[in-house]
Protein backbone atom coordinates (compact mmCIF):
# COMPACT_ATOMS: atom_id res chain seq x y z
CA UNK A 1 140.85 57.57 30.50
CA UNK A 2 142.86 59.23 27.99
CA UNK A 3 141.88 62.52 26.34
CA UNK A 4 141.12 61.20 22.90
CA UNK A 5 138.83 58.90 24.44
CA UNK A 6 135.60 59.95 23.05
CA UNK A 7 133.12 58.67 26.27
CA UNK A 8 135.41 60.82 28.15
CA UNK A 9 134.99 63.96 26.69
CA UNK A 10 131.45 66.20 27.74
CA UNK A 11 129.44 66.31 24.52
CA UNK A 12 126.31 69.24 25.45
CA UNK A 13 124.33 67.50 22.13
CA UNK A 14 124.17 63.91 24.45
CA UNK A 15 120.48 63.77 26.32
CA UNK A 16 120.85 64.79 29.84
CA UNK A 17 120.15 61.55 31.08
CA UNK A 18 123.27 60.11 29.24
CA UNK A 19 125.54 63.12 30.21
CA UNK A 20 124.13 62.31 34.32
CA UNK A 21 124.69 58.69 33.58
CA UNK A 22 128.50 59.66 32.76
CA UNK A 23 128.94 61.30 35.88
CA UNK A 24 128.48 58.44 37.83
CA UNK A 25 126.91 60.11 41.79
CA UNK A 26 125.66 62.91 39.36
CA UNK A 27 122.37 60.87 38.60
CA UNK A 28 121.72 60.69 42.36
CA UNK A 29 122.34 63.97 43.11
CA UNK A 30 119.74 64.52 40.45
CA UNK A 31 117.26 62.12 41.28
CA UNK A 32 117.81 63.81 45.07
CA UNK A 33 116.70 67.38 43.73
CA UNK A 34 113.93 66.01 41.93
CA UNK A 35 112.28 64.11 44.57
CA UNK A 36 113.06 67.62 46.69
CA UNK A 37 111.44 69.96 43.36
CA UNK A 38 108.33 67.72 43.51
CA UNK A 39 107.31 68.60 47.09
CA UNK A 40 106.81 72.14 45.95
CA UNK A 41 103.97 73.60 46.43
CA UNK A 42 103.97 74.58 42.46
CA UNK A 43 102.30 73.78 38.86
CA UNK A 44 103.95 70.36 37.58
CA UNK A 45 104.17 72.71 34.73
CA UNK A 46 106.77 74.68 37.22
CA UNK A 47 108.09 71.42 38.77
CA UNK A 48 109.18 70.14 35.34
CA UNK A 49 110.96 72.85 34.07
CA UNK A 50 112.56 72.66 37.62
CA UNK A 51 113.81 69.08 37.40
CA UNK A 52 114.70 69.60 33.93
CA UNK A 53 116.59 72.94 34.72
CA UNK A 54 118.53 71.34 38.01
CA UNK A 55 119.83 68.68 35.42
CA UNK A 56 121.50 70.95 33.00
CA UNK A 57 123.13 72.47 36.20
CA UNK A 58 124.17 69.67 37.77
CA UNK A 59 125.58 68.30 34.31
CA UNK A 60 127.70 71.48 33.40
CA UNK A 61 128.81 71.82 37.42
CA UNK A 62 129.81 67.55 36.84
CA UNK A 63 131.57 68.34 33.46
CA UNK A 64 133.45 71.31 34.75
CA UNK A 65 134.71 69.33 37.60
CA UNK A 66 136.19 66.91 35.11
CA UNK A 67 137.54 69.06 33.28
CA UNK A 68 139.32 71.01 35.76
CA UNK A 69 140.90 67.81 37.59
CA UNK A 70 142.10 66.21 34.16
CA UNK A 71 143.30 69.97 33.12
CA UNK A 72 145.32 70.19 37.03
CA UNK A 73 146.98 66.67 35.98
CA UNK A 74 147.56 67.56 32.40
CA UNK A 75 149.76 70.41 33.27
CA UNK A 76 152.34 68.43 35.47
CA UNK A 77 150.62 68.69 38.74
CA UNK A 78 147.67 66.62 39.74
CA UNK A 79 145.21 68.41 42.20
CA UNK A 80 146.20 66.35 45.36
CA UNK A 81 149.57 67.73 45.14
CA UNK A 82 148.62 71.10 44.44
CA UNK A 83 146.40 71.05 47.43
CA UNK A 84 149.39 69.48 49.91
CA UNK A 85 151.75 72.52 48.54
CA UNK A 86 149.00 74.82 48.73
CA UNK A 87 148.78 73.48 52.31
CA UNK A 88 152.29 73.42 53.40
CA UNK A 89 152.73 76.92 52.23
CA UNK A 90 149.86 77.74 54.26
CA UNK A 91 151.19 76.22 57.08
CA UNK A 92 154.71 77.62 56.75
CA UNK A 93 153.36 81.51 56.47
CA UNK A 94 151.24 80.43 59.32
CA UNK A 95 153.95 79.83 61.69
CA UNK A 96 156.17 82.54 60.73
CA UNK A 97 152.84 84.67 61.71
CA UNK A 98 152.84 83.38 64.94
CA UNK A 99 156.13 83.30 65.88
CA UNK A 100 156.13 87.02 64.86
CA UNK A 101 152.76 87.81 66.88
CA UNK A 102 153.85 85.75 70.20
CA UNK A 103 156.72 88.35 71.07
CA UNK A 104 155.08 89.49 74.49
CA UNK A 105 155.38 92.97 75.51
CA UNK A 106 157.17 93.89 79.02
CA UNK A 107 154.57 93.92 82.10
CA UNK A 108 154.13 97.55 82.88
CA UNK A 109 157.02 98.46 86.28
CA UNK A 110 154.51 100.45 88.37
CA UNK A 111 152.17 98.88 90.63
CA UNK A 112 149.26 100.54 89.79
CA UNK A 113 150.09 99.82 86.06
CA UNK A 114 150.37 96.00 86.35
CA UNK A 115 147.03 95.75 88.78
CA UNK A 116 144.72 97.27 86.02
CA UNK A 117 146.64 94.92 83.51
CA UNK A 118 145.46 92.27 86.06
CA UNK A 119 142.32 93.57 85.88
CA UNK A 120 141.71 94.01 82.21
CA UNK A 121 142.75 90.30 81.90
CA UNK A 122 140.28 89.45 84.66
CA UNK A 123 136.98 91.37 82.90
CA UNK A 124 137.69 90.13 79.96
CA UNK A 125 137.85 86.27 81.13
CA UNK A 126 141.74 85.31 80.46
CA UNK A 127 141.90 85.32 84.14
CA UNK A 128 139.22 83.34 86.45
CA UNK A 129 138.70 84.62 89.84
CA UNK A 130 141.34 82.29 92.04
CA UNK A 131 144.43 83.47 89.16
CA UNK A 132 143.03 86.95 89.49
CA UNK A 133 143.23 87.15 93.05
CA UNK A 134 146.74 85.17 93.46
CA UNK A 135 148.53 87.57 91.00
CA UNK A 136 147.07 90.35 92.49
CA UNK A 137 148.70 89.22 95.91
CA UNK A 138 152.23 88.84 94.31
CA UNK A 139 151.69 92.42 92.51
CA UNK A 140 150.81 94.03 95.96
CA UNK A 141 153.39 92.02 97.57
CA UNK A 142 155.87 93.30 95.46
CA UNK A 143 156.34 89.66 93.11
């Protein structure tokens, strides 16, 4: 719809129910939260103003959606494209990260050195019991 349609633009005199209706799943959601408000254990006084309240919010939360899509396309970018850049960049900065953080350090010389290495790895559960013991042979064996 274009912009100087005038259905497509939020108008905050417009009952609620008309603004809901609008949103399309909007009136849903809302019909969902007020079948959920009137199981509590409150005045209908209370559950009124609840229901009533939960529509305004899930209006203004519906109409700022809108708006925020239609103002992503309406400055050259639409918000799918956005979010694949957004995501490729992530992806990029991700791999440089890794490829940075994978450089493995030497394995200490000494023997006692690379047995509590072993050992470390072994507590801490990088190593099960059979790898534990097997590099521990090669260590002592001079491997």
């Amino acid at each position: 719809m274009s912009t100087d349609d005038p259905t497509d633009r939020p108008d905050s005199k417009a009952p609620i129910d008309e603004r809901l209706r609008r949103l399309g799943m909007a009136k849903d959601l809302q019909r969902a939260m007020a079948a959920g408000i009137s199981k509590l254990p409150v005045s209908e006084t209370t559950k009124s103003s609840l229901t009533s309240k939960s529509a305004t919010a899930v209006v203004v939360v519906g109409e700022t959606g809108v708006a925020l899509a239609k103002g992503a396309v309406e400055a050259g970018k639409g918000a799918v494209t956005a979010a694949k850049d957004g995501g490729e960049a992530f992806q990029r900065t991700r791999q440089e990260q890794a490829t940075v953080s994978h450089v493995v350090p030497e394995p200490p010389v000494d023997v006692t050195s690379r047995l509590e290495r072993l050992s470390q790895l072994h507590r801490d559960g990088h190593l099960d019991d059979v790898e534990y013991a097997e590099a521990k042979a090669k260590v002592i064996a001079g491997d």
